[in-house]
N, C-alpha and C. Protein backbone atom coordinates (compact mmCIF):
# COMPACT_ATOMS: atom_id res chain seq x y z
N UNK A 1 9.00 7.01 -11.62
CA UNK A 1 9.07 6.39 -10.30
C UNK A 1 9.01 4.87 -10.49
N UNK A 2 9.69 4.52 -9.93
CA UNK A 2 10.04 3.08 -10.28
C UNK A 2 9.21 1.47 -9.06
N UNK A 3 9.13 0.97 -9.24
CA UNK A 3 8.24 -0.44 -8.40
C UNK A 3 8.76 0.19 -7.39
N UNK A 4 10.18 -0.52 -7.14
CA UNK A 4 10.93 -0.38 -5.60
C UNK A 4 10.72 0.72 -4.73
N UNK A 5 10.80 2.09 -5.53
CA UNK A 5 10.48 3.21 -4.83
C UNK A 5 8.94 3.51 -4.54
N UNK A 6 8.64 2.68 -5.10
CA UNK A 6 6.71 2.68 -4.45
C UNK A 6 6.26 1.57 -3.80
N UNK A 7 7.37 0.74 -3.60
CA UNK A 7 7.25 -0.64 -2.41
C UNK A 7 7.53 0.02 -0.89
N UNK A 8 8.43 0.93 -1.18
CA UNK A 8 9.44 1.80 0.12
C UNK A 8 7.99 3.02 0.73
N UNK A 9 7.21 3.47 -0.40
CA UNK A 9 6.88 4.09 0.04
C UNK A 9 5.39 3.23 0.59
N UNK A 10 4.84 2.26 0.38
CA UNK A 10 3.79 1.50 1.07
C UNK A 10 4.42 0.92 2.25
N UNK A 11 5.71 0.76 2.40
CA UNK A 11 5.93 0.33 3.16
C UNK A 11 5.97 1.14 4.51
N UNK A 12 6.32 2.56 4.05
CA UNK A 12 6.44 3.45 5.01
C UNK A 12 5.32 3.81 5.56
N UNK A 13 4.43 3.53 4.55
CA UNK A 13 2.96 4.12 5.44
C UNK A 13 2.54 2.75 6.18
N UNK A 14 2.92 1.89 5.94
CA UNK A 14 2.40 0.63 6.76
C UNK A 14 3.22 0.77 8.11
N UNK A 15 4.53 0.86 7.99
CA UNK A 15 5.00 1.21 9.26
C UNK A 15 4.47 2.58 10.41
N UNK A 16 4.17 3.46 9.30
CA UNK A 16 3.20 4.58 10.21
C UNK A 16 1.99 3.69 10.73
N UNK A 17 1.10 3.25 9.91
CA UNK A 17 -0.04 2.12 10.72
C UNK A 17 0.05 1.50 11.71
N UNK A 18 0.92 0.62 11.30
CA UNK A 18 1.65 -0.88 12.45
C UNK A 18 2.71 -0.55 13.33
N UNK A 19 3.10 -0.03 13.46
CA UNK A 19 4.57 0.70 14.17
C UNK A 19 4.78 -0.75 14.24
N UNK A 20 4.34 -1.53 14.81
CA UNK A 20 5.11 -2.78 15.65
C UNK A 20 5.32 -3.89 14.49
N UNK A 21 4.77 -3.48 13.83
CA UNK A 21 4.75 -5.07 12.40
C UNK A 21 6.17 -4.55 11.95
N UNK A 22 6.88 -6.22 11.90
CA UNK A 22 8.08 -6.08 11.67
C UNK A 22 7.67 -6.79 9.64
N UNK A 23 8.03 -5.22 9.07
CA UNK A 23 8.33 -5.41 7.91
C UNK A 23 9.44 -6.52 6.90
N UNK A 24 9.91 -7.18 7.91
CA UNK A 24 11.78 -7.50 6.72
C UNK A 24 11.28 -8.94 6.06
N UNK A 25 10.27 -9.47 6.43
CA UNK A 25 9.94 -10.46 5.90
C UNK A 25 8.31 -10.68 5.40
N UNK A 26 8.50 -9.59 5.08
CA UNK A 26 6.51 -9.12 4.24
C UNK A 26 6.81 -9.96 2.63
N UNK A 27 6.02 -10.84 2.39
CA UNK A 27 5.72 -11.69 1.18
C UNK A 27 5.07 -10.87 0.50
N UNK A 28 5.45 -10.21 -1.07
CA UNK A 28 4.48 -9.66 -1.74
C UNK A 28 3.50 -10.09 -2.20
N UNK A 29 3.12 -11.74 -1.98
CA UNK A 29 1.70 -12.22 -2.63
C UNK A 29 1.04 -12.53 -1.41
N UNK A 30 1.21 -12.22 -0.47
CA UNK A 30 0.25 -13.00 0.66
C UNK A 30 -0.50 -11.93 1.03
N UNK A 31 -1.76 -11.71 1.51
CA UNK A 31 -2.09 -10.21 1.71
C UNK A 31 -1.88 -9.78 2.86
N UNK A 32 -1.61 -8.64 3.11
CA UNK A 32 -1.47 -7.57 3.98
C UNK A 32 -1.69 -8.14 5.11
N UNK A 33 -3.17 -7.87 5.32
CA UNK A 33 -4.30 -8.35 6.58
C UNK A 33 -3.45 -9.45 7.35
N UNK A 34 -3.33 -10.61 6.60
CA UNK A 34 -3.11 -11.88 7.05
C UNK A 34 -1.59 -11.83 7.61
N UNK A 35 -0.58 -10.96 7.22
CA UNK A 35 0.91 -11.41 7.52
C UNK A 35 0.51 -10.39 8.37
N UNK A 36 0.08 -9.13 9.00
CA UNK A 36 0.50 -7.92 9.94
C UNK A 36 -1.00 -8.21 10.90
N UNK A 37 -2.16 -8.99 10.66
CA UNK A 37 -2.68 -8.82 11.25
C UNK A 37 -3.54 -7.21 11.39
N UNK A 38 -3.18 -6.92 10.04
CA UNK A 38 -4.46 -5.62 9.98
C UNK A 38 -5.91 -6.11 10.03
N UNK A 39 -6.47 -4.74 10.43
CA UNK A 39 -8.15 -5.12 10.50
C UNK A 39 -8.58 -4.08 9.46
N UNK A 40 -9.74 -3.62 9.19
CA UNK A 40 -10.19 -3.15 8.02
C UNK A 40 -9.45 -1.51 8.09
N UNK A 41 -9.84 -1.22 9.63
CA UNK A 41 -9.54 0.10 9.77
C UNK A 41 -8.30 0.59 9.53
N UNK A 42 -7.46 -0.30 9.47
CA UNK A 42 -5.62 -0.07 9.09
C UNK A 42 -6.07 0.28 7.76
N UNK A 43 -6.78 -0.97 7.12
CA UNK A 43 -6.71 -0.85 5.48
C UNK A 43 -7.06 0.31 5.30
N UNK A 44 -8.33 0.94 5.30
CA UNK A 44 -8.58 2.02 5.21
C UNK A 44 -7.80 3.25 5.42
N UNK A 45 -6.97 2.90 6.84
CA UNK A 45 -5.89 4.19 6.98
C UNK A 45 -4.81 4.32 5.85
N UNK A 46 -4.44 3.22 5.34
CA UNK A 46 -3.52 2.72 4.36
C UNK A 46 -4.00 3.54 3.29
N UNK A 47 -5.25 3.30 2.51
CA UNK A 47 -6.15 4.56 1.38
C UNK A 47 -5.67 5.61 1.61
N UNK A 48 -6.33 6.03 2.94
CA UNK A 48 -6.05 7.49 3.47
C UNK A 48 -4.48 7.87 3.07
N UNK A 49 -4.00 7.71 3.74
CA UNK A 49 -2.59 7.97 3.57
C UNK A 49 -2.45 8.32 2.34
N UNK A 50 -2.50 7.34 1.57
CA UNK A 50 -1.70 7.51 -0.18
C UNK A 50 -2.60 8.59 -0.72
N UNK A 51 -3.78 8.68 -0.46
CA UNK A 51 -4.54 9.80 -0.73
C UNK A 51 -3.79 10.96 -0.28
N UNK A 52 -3.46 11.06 1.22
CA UNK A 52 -3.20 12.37 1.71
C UNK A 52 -1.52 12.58 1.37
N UNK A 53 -0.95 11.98 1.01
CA UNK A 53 0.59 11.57 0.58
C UNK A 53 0.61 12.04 -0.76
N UNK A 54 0.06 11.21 -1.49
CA UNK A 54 0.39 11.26 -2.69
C UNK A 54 -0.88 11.59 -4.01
N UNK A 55 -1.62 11.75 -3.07
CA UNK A 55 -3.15 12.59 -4.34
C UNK A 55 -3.67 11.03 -4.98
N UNK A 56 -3.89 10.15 -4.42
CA UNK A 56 -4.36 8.72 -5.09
C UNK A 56 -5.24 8.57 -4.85
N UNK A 57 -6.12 8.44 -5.44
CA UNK A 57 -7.62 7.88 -5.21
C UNK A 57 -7.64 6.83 -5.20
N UNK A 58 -8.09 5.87 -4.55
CA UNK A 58 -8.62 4.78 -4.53
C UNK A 58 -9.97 4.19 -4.33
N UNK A 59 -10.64 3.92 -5.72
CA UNK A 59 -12.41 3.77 -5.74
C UNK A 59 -12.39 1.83 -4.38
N UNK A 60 -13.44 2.30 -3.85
CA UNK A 60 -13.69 1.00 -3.03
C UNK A 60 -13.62 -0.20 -4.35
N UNK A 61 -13.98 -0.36 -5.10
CA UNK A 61 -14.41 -1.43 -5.95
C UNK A 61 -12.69 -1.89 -6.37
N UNK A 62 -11.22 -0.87 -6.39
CA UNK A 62 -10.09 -1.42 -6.53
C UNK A 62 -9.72 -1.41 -5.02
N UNK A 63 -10.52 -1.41 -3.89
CA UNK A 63 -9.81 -2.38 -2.90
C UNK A 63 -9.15 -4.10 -2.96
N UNK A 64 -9.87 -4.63 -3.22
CA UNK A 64 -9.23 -5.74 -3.94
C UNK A 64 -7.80 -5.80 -4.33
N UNK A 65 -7.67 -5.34 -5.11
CA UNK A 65 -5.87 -4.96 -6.02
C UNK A 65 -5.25 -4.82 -4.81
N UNK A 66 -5.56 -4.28 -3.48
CA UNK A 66 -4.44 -3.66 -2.63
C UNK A 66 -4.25 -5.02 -1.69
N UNK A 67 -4.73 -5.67 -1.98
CA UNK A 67 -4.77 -6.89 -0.98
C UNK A 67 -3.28 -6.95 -0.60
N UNK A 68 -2.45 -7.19 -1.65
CA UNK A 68 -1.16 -7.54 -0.96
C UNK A 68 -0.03 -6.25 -1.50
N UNK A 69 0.92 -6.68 -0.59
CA UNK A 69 1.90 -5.82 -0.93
C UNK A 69 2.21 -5.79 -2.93
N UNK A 70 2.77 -6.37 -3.79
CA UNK A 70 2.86 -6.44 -5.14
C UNK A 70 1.59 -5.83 -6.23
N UNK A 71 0.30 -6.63 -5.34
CA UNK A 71 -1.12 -5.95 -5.77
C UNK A 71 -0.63 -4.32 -5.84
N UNK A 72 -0.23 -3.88 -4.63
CA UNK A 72 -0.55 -2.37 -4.08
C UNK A 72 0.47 -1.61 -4.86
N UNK A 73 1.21 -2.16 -5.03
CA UNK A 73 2.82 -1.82 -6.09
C UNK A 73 2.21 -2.24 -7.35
N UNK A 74 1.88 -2.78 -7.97
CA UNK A 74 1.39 -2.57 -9.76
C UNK A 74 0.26 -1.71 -9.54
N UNK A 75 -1.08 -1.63 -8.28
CA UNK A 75 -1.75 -0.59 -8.75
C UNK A 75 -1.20 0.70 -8.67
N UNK A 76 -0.49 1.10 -7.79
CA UNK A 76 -0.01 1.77 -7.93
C UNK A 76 1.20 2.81 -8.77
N UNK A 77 1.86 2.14 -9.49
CA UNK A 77 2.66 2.16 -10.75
C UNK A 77 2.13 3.22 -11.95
N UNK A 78 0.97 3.05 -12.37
CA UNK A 78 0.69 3.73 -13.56
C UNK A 78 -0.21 4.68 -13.02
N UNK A 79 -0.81 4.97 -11.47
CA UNK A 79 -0.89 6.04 -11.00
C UNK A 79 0.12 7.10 -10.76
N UNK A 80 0.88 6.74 -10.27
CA UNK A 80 2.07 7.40 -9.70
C UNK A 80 3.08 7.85 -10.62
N UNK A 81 3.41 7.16 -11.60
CA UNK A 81 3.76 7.62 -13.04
C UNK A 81 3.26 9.06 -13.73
N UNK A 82 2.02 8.89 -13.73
CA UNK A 82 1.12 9.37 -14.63
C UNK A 82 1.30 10.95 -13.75
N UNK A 83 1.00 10.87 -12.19
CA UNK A 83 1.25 11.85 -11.46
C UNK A 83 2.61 12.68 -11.82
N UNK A 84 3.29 12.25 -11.99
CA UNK A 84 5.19 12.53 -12.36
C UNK A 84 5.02 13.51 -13.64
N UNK A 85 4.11 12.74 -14.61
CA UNK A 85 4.77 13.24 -15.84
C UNK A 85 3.86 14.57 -15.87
């Protein structure tokens, strides 16, 4: 599974979150929160999701990493891989 196809798929769950956040100009280094105006509880739904999506755990202590879109795409990478093989 490749970056792009795990950018598409954060992205999709962010659009399930935000319905209204217009994705086409999301900066992968800026974080999340700050360009869509999430509050914690999105973030958290955001966990949820990839958990209930895709079997990902995410320990509170790598909240951090998810800060931004690119963060959430490299942590995600060698999870999602690893899931595949």
């Amino acid at each position: 599974m490749g970056d792009q196809q795990i950018r598409q798929m954060v992205l999709d769950i962010i659009a399930v979150i935000a319905p209204d956040a217009d994705l086409t100009d999301l900066k992968g280094d800026v974080r999340l929160r700050d360009q869509l105006d999430m509050d914690s509880m999105d973030f958290l739904d955001i966990v949820m999701e990839l958990r209930k999506r895709y079997k990902v755990e995410v320990p509170k202590e790598d909240y951090p990493q998810l800060a931004t879109l690119d963060g959430t795409v490299a942590y995600l990478v060698p999870k999602l891989q690893a899931a595949v093989l």
